[in-house]
PDB file of N, CA and C in Angstrom:
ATOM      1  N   UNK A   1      19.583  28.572  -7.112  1.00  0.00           N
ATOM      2  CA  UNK A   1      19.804  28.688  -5.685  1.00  0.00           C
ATOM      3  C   UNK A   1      21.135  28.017  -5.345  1.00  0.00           C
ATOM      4  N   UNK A   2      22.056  28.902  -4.769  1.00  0.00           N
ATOM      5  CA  UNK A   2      23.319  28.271  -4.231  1.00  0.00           C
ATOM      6  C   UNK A   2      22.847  27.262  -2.876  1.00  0.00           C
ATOM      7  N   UNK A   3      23.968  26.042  -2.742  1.00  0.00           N
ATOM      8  CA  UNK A   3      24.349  25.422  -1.552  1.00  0.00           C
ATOM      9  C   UNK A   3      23.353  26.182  -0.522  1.00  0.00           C
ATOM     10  N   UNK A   4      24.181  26.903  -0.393  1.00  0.00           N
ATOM     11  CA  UNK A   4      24.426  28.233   0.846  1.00  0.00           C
ATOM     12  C   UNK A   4      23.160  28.864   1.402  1.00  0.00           C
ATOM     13  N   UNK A   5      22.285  29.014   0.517  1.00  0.00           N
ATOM     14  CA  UNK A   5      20.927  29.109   0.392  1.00  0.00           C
ATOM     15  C   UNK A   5      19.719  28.113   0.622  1.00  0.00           C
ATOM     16  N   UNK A   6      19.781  26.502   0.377  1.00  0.00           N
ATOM     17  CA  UNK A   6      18.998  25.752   0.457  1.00  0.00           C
ATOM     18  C   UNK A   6      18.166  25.931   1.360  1.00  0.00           C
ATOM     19  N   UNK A   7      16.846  25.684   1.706  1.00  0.00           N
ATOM     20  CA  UNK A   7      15.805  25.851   2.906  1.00  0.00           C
ATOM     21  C   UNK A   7      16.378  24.215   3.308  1.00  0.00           C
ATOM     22  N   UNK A   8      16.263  24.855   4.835  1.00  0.00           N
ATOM     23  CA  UNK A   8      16.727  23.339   5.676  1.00  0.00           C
ATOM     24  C   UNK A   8      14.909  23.323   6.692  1.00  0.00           C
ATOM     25  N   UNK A   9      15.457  21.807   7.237  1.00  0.00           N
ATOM     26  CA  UNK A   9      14.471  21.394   7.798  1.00  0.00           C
ATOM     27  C   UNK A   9      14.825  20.278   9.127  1.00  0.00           C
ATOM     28  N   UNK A  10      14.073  20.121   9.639  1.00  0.00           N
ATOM     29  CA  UNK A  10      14.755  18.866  10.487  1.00  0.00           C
ATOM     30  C   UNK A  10      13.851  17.886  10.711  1.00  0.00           C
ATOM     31  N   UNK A  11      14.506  16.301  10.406  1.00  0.00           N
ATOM     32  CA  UNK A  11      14.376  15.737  10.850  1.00  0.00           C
ATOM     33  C   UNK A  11      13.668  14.898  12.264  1.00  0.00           C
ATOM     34  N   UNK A  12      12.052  14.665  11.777  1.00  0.00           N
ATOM     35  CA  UNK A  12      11.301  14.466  13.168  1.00  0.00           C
ATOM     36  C   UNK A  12      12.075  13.254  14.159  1.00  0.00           C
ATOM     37  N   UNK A  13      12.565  12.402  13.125  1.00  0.00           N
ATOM     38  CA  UNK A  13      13.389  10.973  13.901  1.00  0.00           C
ATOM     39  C   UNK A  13      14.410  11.324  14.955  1.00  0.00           C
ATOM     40  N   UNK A  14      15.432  11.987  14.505  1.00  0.00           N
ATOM     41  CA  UNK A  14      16.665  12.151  14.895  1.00  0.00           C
ATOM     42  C   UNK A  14      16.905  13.317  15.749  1.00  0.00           C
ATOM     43  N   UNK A  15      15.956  14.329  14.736  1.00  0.00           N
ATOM     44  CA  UNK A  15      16.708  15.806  15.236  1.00  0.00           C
ATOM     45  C   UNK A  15      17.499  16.695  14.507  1.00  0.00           C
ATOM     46  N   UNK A  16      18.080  16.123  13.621  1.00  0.00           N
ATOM     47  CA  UNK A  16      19.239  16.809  12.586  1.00  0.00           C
ATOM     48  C   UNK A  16      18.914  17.697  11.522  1.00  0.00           C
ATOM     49  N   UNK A  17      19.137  18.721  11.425  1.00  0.00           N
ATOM     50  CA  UNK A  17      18.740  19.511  10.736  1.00  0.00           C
ATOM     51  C   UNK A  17      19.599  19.306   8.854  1.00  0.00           C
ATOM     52  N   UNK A  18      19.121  19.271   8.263  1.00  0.00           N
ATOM     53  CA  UNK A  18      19.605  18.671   6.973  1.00  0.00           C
ATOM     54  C   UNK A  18      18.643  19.774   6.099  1.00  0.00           C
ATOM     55  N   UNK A  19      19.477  20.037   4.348  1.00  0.00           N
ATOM     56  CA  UNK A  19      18.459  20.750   3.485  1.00  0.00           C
ATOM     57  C   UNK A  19      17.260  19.945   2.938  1.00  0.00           C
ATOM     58  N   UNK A  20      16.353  20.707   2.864  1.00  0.00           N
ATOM     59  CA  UNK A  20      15.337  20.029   2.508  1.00  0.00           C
ATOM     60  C   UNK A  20      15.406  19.068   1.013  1.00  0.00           C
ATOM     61  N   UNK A  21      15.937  19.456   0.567  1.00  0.00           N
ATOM     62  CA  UNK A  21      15.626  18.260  -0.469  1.00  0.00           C
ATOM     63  C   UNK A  21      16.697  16.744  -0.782  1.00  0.00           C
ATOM     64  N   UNK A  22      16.845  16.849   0.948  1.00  0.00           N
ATOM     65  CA  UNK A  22      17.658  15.134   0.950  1.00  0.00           C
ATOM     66  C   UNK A  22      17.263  15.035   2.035  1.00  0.00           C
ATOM     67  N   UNK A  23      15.973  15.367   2.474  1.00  0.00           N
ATOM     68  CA  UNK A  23      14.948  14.321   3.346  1.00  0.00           C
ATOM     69  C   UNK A  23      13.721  13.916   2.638  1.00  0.00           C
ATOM     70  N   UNK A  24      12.663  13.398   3.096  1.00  0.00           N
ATOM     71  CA  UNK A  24      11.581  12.951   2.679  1.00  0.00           C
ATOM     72  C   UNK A  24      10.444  13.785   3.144  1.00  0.00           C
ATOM     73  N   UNK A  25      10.022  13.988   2.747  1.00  0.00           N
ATOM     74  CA  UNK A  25       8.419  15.120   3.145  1.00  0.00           C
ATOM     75  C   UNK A  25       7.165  14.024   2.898  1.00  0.00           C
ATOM     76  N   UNK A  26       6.275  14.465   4.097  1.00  0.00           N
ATOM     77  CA  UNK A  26       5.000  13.862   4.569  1.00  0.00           C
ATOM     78  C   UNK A  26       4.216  14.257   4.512  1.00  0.00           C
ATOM     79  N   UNK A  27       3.164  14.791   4.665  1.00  0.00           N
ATOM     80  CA  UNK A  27       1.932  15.208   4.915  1.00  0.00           C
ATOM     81  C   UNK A  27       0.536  14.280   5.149  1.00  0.00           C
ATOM     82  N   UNK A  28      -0.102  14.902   5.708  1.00  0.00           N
ATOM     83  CA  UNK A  28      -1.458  14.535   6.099  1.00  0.00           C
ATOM     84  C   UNK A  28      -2.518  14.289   5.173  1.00  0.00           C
ATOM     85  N   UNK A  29      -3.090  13.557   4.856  1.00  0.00           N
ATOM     86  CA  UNK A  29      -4.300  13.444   3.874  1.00  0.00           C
ATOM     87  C   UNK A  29      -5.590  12.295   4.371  1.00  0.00           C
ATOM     88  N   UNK A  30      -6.560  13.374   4.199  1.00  0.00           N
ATOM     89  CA  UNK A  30      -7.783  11.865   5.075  1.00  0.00           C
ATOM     90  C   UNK A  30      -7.357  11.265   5.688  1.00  0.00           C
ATOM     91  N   UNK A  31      -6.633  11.592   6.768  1.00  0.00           N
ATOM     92  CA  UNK A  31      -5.975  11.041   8.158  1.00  0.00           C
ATOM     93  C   UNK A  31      -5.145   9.835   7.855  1.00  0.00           C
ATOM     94  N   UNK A  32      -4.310  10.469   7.301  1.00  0.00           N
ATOM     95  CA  UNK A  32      -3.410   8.971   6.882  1.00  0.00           C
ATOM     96  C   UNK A  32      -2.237   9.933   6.317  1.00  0.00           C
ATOM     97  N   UNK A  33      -1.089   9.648   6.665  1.00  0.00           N
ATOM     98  CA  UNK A  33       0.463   9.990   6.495  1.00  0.00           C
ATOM     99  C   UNK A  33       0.888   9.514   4.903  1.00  0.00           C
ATOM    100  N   UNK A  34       1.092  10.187   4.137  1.00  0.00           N
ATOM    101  CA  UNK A  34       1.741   9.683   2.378  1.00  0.00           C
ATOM    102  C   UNK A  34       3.100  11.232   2.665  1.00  0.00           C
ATOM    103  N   UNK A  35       3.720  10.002   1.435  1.00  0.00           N
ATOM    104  CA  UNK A  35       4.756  10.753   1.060  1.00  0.00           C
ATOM    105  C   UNK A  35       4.340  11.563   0.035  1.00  0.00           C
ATOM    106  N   UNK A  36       4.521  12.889   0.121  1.00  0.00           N
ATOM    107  CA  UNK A  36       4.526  13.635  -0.948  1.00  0.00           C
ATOM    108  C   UNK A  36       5.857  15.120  -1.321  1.00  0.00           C
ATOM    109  N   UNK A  37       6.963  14.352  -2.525  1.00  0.00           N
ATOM    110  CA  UNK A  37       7.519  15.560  -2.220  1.00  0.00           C
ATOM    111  C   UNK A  37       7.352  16.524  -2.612  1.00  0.00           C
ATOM    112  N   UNK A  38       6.217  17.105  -3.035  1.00  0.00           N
ATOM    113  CA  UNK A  38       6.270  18.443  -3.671  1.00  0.00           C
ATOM    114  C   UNK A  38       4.742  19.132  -3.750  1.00  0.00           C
ATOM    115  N   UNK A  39       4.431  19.587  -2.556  1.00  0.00           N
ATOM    116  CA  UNK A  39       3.234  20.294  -2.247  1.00  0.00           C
ATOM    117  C   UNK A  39       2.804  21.310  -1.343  1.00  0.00           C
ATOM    118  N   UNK A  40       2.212  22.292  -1.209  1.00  0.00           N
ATOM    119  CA  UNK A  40       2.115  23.209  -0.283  1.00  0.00           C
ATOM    120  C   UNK A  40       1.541  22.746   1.189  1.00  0.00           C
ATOM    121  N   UNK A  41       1.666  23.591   2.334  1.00  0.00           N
ATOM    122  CA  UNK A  41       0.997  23.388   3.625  1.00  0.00           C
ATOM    123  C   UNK A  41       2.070  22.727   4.309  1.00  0.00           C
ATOM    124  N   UNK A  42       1.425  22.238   5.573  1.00  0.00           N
ATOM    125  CA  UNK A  42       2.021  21.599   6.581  1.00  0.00           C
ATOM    126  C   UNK A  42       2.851  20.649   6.213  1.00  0.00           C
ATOM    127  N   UNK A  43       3.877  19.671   6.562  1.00  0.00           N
ATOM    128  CA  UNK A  43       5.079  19.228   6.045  1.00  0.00           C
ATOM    129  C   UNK A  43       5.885  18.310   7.239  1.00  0.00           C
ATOM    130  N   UNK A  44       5.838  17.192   7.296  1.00  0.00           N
ATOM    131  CA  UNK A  44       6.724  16.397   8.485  1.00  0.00           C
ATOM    132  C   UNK A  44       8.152  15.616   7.603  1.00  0.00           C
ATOM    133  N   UNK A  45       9.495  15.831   8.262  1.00  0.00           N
ATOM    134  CA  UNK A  45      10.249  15.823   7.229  1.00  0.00           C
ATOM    135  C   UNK A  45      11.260  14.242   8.209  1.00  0.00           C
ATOM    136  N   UNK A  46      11.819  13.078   7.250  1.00  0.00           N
ATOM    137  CA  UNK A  46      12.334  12.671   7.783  1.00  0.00           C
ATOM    138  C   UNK A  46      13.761  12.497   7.401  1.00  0.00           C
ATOM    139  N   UNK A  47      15.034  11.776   7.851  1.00  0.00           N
ATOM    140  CA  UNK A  47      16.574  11.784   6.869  1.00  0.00           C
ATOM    141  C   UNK A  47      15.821   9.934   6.304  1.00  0.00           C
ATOM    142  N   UNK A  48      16.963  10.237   5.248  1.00  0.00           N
ATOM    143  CA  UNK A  48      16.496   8.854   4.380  1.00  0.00           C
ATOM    144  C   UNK A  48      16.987   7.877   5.048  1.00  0.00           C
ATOM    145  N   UNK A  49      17.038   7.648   6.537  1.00  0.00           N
ATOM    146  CA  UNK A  49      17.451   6.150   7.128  1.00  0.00           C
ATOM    147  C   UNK A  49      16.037   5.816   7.732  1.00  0.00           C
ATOM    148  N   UNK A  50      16.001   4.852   7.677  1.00  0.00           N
ATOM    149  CA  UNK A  50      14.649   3.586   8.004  1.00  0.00           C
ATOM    150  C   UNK A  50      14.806   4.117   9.634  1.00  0.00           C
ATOM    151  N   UNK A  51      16.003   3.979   9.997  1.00  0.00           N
ATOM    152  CA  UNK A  51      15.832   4.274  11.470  1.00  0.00           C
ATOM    153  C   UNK A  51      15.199   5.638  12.013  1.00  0.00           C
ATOM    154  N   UNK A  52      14.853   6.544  11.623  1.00  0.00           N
ATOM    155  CA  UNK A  52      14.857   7.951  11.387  1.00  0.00           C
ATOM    156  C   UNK A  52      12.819   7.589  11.108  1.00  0.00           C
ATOM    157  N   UNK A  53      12.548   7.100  10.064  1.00  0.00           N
ATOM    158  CA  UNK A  53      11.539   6.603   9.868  1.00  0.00           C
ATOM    159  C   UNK A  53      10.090   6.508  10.959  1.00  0.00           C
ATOM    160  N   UNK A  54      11.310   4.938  12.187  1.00  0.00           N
ATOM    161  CA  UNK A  54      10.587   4.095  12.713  1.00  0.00           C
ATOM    162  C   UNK A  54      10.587   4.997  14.187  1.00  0.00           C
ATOM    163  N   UNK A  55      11.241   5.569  14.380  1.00  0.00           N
ATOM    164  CA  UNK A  55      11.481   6.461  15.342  1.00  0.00           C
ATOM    165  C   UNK A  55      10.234   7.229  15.647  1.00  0.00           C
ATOM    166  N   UNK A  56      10.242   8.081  14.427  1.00  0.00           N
ATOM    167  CA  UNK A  56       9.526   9.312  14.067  1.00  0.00           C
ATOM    168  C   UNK A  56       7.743   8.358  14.639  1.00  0.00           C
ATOM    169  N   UNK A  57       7.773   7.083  13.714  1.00  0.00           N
ATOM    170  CA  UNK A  57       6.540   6.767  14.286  1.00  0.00           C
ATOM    171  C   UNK A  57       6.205   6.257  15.413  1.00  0.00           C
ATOM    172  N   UNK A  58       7.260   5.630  16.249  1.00  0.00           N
ATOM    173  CA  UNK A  58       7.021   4.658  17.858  1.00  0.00           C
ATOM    174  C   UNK A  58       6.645   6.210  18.815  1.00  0.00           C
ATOM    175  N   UNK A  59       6.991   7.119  18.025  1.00  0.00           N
ATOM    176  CA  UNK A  59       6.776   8.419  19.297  1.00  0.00           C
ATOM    177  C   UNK A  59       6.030   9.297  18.686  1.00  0.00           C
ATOM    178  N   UNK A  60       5.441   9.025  17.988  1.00  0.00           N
ATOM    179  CA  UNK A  60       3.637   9.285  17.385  1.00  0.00           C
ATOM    180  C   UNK A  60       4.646  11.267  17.220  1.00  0.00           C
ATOM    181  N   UNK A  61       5.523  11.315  16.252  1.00  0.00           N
ATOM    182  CA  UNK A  61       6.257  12.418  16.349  1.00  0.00           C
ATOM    183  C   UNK A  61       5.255  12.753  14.810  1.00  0.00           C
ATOM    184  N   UNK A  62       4.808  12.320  13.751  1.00  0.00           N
ATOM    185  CA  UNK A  62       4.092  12.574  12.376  1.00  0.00           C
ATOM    186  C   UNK A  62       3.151  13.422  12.999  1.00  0.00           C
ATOM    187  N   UNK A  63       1.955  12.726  14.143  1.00  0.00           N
ATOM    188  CA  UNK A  63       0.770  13.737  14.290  1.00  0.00           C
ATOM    189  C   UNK A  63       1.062  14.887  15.295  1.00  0.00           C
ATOM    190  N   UNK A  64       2.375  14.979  16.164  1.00  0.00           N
ATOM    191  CA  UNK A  64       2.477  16.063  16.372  1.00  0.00           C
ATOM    192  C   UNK A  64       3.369  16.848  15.437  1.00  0.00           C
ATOM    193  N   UNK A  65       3.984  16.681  14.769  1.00  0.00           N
ATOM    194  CA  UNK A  65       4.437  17.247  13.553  1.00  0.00           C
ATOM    195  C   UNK A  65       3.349  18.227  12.825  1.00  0.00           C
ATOM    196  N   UNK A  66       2.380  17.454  12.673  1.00  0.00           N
ATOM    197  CA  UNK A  66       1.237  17.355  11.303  1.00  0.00           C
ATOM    198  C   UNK A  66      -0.173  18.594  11.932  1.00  0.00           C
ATOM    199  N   UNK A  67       0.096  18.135  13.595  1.00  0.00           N
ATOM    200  CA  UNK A  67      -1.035  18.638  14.509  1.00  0.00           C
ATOM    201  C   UNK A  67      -2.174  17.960  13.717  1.00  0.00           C
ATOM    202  N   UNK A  68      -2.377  17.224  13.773  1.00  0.00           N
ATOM    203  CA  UNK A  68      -3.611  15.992  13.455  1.00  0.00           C
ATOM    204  C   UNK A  68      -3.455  14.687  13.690  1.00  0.00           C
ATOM    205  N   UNK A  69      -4.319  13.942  14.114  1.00  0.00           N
ATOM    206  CA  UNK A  69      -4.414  12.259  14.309  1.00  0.00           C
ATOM    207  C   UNK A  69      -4.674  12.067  12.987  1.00  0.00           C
ATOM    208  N   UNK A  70      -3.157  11.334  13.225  1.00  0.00           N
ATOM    209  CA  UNK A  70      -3.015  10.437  11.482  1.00  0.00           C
ATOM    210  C   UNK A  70      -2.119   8.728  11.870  1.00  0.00           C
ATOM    211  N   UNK A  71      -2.621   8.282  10.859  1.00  0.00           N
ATOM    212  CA  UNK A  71      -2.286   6.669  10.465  1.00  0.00           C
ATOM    213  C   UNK A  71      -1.151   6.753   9.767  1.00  0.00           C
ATOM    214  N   UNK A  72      -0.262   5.891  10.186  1.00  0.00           N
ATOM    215  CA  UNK A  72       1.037   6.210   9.422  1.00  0.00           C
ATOM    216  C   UNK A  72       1.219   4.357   9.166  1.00  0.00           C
ATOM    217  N   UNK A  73       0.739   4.220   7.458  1.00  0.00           N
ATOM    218  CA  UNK A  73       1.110   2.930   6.968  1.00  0.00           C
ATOM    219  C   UNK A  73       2.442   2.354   7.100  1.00  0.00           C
ATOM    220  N   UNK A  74       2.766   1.616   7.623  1.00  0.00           N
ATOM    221  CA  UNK A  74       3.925   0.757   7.721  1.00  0.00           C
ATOM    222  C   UNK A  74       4.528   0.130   6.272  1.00  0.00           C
ATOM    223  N   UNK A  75       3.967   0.484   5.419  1.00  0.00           N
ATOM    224  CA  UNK A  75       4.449   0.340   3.992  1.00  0.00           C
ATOM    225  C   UNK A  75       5.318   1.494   3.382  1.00  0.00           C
ATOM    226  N   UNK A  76       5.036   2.520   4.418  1.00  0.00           N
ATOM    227  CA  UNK A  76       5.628   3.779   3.892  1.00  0.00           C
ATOM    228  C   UNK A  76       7.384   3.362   4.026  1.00  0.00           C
ATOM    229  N   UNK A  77       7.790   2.621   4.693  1.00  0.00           N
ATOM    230  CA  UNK A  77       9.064   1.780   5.241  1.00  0.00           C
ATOM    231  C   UNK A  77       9.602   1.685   3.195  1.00  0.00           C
ATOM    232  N   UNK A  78       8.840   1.328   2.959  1.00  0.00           N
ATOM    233  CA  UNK A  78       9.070   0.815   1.085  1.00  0.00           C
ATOM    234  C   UNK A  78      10.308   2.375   0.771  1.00  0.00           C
ATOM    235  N   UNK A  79      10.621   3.293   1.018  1.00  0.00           N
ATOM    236  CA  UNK A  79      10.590   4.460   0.752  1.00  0.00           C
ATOM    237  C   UNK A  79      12.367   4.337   1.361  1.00  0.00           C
ATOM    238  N   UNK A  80      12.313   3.632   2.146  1.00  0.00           N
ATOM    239  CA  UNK A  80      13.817   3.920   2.699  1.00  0.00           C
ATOM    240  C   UNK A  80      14.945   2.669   2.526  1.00  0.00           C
ATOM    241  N   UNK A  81      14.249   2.026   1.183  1.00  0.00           N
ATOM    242  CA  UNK A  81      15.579   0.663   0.644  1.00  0.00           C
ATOM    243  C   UNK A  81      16.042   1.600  -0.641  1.00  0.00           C
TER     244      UNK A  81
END
């Protein structure tokens, strides 16, 4: 797959639309937010800044992302040093 081609995505934090595979992918599991990059279904995507992160969660942007009430561990933060 060329550049030119990449599937893009955007950014729940910010807004910015970036290719998908230099953000972070989320998903839902037993109501709780994990990183997972490489799986089918629904998908909440963030850019690799912490700020982008904390954003995404103060405005509960994961469960409307996700369309489900989910817990988003504050350890997931580990992910963006």
């Amino acid at each position: 797959m060329t550049a030119r081609n990449r599937p893009v995505r955007t950014c729940i934090g910010c807004g910015r639309k970036r290719p998908k595979d230099e953000l972070f992918r989320f998903v839902a599991t037993d109501g709780a937010v994990i990183h997972e990059p490489a799986s089918d279904g629904r998908a909440a995507y963030t850019c690799r800044r912490l700020s982008c992160f904390e954003r995404a969660t103060a405005h509960n942007a994961f469960s409307r992302t996700l369309k489900a009430s989910v817990r988003v561990d504050r350890e997931l933060s580990r992910l963006y040093t």
